[in-house]
PDB file of N, CA and C in Angstrom:
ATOM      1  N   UNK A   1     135.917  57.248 232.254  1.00  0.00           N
ATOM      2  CA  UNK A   1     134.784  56.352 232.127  1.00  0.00           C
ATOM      3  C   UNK A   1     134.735  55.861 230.676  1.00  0.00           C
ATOM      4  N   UNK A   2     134.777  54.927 230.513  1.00  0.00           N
ATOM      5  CA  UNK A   2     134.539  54.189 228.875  1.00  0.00           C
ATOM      6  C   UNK A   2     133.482  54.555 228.076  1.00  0.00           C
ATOM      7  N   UNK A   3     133.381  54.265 227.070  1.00  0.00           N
ATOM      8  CA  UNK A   3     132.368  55.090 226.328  1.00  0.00           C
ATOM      9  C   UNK A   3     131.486  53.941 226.350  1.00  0.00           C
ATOM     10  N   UNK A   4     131.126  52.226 226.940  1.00  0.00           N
ATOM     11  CA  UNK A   4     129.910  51.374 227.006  1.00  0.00           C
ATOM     12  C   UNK A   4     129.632  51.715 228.307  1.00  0.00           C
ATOM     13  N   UNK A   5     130.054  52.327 229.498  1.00  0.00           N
ATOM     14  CA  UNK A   5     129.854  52.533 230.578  1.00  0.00           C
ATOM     15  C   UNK A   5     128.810  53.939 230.305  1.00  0.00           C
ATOM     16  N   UNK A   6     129.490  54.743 229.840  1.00  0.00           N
ATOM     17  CA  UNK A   6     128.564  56.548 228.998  1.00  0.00           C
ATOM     18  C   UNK A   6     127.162  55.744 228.278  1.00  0.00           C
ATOM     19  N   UNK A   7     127.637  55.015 227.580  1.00  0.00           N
ATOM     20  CA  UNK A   7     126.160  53.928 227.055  1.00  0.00           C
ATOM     21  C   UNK A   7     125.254  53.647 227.642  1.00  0.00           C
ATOM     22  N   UNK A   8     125.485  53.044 228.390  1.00  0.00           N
ATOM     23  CA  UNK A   8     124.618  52.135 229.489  1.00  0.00           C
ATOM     24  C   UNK A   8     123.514  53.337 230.025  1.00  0.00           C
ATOM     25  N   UNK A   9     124.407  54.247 230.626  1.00  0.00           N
ATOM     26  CA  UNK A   9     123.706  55.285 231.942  1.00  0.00           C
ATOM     27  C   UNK A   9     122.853  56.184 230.855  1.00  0.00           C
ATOM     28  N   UNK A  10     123.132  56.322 229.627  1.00  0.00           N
ATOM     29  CA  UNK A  10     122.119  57.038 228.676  1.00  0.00           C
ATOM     30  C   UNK A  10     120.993  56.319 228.295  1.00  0.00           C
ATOM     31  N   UNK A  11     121.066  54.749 228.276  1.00  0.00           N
ATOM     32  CA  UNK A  11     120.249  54.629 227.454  1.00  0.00           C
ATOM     33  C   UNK A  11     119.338  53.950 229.231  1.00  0.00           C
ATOM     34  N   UNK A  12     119.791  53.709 230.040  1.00  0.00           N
ATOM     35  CA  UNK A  12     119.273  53.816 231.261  1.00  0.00           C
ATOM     36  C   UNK A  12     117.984  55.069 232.307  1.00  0.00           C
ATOM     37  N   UNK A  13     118.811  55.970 231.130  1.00  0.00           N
ATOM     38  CA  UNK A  13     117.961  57.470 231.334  1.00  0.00           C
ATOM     39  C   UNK A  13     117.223  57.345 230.941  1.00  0.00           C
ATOM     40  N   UNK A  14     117.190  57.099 229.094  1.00  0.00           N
ATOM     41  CA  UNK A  14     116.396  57.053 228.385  1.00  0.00           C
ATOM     42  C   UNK A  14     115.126  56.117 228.872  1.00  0.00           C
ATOM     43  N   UNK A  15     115.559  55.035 229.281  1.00  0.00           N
ATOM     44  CA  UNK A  15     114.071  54.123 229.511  1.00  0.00           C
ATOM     45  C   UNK A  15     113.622  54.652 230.718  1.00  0.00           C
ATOM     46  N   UNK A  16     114.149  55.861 231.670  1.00  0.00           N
ATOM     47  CA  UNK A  16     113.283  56.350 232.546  1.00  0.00           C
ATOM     48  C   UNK A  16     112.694  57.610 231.911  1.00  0.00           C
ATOM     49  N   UNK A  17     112.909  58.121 231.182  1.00  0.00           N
ATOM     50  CA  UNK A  17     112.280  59.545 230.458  1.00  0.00           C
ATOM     51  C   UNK A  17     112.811  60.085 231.665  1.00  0.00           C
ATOM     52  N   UNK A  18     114.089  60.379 231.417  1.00  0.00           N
ATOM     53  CA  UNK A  18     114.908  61.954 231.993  1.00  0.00           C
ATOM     54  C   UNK A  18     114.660  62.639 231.428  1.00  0.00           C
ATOM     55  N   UNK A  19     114.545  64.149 231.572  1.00  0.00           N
ATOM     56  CA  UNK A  19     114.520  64.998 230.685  1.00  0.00           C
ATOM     57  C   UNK A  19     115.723  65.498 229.724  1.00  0.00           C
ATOM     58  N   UNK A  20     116.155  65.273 228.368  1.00  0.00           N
ATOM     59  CA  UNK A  20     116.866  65.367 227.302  1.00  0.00           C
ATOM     60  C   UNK A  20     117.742  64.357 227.828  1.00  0.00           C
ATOM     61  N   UNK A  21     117.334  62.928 227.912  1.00  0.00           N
ATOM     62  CA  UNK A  21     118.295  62.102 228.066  1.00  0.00           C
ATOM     63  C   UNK A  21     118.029  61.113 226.610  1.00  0.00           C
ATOM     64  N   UNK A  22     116.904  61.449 225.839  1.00  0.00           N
ATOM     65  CA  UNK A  22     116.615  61.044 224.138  1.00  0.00           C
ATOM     66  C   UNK A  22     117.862  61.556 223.622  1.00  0.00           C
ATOM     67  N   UNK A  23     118.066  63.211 223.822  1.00  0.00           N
ATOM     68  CA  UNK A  23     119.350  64.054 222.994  1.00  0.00           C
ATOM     69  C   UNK A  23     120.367  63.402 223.176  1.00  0.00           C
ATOM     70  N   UNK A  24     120.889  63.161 224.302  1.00  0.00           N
ATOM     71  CA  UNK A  24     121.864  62.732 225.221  1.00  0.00           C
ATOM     72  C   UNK A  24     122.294  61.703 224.271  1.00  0.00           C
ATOM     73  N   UNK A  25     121.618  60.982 224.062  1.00  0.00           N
ATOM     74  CA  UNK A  25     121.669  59.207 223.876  1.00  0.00           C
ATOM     75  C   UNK A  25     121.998  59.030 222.111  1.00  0.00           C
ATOM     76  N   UNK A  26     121.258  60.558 221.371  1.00  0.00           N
ATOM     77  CA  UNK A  26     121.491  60.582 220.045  1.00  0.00           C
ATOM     78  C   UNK A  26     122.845  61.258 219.808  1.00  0.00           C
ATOM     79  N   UNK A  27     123.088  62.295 220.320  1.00  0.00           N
ATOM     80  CA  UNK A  27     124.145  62.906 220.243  1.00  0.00           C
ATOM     81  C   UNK A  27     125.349  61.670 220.471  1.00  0.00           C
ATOM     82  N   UNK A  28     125.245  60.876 221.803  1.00  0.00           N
ATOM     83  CA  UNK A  28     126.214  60.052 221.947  1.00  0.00           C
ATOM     84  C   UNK A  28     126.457  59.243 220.703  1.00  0.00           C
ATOM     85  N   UNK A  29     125.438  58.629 220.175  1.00  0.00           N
ATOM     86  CA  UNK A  29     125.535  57.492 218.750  1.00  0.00           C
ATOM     87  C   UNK A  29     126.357  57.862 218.206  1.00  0.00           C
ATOM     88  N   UNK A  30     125.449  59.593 217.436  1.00  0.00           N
ATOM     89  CA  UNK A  30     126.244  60.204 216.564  1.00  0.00           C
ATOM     90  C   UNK A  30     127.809  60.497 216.547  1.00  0.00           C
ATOM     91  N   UNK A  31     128.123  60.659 217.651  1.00  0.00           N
ATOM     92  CA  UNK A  31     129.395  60.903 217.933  1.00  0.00           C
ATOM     93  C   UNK A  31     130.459  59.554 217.776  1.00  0.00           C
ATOM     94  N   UNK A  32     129.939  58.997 217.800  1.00  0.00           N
ATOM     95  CA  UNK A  32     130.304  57.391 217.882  1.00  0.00           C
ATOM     96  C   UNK A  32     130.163  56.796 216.406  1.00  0.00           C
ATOM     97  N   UNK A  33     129.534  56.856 215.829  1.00  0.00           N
ATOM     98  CA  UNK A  33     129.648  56.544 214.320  1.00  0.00           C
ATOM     99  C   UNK A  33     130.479  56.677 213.148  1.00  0.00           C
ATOM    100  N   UNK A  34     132.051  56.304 213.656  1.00  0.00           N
ATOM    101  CA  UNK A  34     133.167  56.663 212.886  1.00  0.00           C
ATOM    102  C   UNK A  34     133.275  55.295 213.084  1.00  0.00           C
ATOM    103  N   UNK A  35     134.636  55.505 211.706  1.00  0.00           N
ATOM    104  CA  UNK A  35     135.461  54.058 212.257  1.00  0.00           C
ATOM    105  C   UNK A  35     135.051  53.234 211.901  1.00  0.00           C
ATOM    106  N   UNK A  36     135.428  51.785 212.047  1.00  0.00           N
ATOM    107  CA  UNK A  36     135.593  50.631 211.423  1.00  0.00           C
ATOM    108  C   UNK A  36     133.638  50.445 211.260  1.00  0.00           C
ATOM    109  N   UNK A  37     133.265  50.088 210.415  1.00  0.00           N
ATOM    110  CA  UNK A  37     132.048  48.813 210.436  1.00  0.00           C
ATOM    111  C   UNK A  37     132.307  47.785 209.736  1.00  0.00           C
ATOM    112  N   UNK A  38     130.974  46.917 210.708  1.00  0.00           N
ATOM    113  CA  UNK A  38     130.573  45.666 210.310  1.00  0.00           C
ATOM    114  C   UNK A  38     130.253  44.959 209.399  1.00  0.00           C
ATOM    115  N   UNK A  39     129.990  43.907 208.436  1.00  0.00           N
ATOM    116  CA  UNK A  39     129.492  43.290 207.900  1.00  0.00           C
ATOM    117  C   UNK A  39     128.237  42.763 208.540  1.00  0.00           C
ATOM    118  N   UNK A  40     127.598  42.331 207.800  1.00  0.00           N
ATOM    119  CA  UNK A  40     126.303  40.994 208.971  1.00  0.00           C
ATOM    120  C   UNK A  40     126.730  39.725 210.000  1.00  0.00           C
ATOM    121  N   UNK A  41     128.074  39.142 208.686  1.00  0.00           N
ATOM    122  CA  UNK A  41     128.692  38.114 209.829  1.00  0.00           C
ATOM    123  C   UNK A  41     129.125  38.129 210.459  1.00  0.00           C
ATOM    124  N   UNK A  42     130.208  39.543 210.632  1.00  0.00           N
ATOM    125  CA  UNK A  42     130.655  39.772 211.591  1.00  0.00           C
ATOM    126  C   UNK A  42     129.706  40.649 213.012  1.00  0.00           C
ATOM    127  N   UNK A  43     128.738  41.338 212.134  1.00  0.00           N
ATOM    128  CA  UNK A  43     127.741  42.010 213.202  1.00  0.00           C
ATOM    129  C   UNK A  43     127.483  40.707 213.931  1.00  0.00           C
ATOM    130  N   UNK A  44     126.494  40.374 213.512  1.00  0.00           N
ATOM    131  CA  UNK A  44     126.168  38.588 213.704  1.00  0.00           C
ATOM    132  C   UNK A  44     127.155  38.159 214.773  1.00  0.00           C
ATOM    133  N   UNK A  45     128.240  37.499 214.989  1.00  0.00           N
ATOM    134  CA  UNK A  45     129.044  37.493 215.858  1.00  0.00           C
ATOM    135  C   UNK A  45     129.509  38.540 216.489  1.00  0.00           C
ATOM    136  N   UNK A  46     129.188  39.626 216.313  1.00  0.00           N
ATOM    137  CA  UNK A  46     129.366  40.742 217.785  1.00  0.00           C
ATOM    138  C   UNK A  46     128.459  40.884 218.797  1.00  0.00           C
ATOM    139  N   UNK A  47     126.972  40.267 218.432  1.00  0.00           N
ATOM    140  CA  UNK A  47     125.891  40.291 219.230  1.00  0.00           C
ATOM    141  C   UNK A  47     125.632  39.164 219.440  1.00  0.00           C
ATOM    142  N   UNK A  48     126.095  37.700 219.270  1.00  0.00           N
ATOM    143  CA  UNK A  48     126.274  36.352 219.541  1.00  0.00           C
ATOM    144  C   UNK A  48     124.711  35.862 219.177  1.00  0.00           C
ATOM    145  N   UNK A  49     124.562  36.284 217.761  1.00  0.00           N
ATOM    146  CA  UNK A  49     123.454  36.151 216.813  1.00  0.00           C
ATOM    147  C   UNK A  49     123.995  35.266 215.860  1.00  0.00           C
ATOM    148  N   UNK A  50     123.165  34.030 215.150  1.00  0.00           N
ATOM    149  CA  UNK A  50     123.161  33.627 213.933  1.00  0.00           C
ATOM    150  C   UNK A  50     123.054  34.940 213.074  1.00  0.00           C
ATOM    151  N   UNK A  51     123.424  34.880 211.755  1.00  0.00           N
ATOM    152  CA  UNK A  51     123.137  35.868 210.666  1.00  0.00           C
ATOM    153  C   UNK A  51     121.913  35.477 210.295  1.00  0.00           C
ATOM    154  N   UNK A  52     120.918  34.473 209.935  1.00  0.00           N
ATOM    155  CA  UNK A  52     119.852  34.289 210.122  1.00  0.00           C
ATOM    156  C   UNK A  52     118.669  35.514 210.870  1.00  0.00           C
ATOM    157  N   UNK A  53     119.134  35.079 212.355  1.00  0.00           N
ATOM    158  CA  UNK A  53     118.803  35.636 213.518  1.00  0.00           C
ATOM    159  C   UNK A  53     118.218  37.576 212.969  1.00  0.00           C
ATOM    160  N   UNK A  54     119.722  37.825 212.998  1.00  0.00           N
ATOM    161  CA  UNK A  54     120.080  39.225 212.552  1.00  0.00           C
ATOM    162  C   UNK A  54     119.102  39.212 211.342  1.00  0.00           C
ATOM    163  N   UNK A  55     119.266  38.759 210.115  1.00  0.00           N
ATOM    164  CA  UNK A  55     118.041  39.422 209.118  1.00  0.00           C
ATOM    165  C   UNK A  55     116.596  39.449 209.766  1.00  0.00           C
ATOM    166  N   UNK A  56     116.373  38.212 210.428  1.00  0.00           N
ATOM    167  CA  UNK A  56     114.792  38.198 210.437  1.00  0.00           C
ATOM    168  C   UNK A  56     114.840  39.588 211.280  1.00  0.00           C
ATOM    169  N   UNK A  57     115.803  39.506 212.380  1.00  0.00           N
ATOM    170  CA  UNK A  57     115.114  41.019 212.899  1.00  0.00           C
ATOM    171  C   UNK A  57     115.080  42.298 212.012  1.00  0.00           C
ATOM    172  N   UNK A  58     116.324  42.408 211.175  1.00  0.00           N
ATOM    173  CA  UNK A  58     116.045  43.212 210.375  1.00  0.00           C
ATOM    174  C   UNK A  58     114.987  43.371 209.711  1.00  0.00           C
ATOM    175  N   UNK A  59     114.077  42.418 209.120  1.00  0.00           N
ATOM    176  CA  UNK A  59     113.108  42.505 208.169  1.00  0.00           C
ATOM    177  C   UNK A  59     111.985  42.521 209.025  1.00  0.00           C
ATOM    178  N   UNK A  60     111.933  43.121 210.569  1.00  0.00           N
ATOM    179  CA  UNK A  60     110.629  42.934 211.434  1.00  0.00           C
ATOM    180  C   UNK A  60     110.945  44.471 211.811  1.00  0.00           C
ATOM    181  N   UNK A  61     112.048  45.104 211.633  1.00  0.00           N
ATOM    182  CA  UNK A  61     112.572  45.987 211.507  1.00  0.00           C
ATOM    183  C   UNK A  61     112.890  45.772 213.697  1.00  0.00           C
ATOM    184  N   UNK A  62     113.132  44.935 214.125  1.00  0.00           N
ATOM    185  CA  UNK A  62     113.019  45.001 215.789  1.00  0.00           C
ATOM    186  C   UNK A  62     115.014  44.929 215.996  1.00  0.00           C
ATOM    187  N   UNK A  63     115.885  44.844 214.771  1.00  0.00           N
ATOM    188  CA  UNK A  63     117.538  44.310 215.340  1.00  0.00           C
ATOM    189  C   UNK A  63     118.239  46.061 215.128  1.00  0.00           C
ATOM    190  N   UNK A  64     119.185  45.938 215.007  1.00  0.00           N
ATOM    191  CA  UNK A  64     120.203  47.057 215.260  1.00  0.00           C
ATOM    192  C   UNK A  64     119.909  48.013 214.039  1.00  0.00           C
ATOM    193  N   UNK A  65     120.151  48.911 213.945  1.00  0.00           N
ATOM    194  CA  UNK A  65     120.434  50.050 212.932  1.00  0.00           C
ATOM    195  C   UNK A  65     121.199  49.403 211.675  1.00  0.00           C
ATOM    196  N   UNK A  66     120.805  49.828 210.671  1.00  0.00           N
ATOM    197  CA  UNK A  66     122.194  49.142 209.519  1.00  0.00           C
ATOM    198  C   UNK A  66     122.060  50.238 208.861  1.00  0.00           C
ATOM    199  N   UNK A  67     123.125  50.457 208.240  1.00  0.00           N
ATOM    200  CA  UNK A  67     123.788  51.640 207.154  1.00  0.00           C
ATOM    201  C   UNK A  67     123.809  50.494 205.744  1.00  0.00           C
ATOM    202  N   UNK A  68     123.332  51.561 204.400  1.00  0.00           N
ATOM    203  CA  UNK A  68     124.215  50.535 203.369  1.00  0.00           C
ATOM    204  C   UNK A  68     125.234  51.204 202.849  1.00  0.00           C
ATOM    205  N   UNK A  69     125.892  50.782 202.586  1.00  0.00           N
ATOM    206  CA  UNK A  69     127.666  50.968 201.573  1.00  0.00           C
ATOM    207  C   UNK A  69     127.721  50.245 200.560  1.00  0.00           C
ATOM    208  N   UNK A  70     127.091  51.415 199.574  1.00  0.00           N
ATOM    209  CA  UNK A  70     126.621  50.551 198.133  1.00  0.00           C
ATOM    210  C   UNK A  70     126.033  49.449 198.039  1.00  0.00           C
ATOM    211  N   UNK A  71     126.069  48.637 197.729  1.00  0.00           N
ATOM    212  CA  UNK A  71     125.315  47.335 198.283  1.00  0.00           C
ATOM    213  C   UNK A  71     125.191  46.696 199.617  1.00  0.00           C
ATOM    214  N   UNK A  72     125.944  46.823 200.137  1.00  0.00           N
ATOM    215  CA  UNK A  72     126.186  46.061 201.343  1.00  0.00           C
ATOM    216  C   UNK A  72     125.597  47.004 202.436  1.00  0.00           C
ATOM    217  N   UNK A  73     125.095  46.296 203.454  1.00  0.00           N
ATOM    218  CA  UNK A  73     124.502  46.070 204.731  1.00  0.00           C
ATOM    219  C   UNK A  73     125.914  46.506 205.788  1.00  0.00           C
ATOM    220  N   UNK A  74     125.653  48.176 206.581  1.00  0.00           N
ATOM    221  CA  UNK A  74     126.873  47.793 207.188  1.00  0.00           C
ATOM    222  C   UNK A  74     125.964  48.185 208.777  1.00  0.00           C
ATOM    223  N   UNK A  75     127.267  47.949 209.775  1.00  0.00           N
ATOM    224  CA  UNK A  75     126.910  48.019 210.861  1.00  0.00           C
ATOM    225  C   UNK A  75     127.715  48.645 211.662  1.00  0.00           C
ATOM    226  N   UNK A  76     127.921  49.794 212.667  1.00  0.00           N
ATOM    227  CA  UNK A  76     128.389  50.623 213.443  1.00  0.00           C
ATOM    228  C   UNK A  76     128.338  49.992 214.827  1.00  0.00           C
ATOM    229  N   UNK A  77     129.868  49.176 215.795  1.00  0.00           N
ATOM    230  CA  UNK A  77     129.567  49.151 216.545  1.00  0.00           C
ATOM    231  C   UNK A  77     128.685  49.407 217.480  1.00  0.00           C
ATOM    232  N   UNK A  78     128.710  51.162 217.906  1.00  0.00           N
ATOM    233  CA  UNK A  78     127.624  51.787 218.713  1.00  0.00           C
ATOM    234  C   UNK A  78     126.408  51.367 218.573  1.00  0.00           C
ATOM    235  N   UNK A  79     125.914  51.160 217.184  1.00  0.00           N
ATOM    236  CA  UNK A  79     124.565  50.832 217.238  1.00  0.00           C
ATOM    237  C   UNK A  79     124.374  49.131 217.730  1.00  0.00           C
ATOM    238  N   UNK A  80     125.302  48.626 217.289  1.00  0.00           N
ATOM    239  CA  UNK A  80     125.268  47.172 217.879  1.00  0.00           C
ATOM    240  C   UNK A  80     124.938  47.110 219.414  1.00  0.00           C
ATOM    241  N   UNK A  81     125.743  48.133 220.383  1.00  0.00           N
ATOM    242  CA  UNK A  81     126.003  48.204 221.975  1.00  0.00           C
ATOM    243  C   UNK A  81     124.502  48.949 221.999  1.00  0.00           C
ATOM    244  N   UNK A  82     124.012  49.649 221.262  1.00  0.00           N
ATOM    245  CA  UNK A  82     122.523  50.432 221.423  1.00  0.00           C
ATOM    246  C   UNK A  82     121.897  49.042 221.835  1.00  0.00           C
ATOM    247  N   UNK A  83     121.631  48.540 220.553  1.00  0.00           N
ATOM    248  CA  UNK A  83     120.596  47.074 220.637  1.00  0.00           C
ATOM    249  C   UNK A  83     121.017  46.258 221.841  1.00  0.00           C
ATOM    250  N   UNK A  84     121.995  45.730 222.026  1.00  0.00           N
ATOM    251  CA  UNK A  84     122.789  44.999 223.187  1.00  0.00           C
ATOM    252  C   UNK A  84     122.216  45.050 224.590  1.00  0.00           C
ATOM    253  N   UNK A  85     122.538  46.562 225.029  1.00  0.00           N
ATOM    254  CA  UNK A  85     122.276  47.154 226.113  1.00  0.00           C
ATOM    255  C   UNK A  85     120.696  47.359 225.971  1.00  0.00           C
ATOM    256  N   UNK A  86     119.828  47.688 224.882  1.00  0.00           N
ATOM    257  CA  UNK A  86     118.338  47.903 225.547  1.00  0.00           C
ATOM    258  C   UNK A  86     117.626  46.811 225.316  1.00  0.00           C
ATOM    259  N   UNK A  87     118.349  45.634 225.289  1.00  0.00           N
ATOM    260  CA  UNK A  87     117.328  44.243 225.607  1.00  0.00           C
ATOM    261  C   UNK A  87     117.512  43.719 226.966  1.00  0.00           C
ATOM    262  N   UNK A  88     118.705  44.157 227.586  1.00  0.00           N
ATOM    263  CA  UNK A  88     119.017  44.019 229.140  1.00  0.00           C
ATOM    264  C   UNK A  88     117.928  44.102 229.818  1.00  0.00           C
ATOM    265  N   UNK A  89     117.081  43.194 230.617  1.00  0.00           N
ATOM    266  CA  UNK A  89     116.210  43.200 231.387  1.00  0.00           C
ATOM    267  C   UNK A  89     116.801  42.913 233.012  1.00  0.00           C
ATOM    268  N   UNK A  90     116.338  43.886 233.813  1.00  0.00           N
ATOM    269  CA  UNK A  90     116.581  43.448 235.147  1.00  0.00           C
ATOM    270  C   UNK A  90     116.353  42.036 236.103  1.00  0.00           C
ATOM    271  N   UNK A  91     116.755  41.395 236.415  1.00  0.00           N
ATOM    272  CA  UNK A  91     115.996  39.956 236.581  1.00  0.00           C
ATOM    273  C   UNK A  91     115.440  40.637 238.502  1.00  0.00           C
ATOM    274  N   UNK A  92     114.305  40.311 238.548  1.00  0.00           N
ATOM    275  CA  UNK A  92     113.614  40.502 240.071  1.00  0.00           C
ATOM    276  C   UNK A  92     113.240  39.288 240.782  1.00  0.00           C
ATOM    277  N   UNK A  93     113.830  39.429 241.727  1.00  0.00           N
ATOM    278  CA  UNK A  93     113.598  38.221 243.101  1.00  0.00           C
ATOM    279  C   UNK A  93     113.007  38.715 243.475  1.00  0.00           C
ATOM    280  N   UNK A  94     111.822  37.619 244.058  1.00  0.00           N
ATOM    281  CA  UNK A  94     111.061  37.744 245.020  1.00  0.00           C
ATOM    282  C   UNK A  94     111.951  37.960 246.462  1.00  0.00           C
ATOM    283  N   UNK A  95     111.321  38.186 246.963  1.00  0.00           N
ATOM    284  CA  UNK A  95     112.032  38.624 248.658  1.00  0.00           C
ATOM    285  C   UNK A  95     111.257  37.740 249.427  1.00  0.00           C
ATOM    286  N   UNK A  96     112.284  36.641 250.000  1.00  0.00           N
ATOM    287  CA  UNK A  96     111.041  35.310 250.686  1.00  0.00           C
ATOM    288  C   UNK A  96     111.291  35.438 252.038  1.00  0.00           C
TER     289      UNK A  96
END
């Protein structure tokens, strides 16, 4: 199973309040927080955001997680797929 597929069903838990599906979902990040990061522009184009876009949320504090690296603003895939995946809204039909 892929690790955005392991994503999904955690943070799926999470918006039902499973029980330790919060742990679940932190532990997963954490585990996930190696490896390459982002810049903004490139964050920015991983979430098909203006960089614009991306600060204002930052400064409403409502967009992705950011790390700094000395000066710079960085960004951890995972946390990008965090934000991604929990704006997913179900779309509901009426039943006619």
């Amino acid at each position: 199973m892929s690790d955005k597929v392991v994503l999904k069903r955690l943070l799926d838990d999470a918006r039902r309040s499973l029980s330790g599906a919060d742990e679940a979902l932190e532990r997963f990040v954490e585990d996930h927080r190696v490896g390459e990061v982002l810049d903004s522009t490139r964050a920015a184009e991983y979430c098909g955001l203006a960089k614009g876009t991306l600060y204002n949320l930052a400064s409403r504090r409502e967009g992705p997680v950011q790390h700094k690296h000395g000066r710079k603003t960085v960004y951890y895939p995972v946390d990008l797929d965090v934000y991604l995946f929990s704006r997913v809204q179900p779309i509901l039909v009426d039943a006619a």
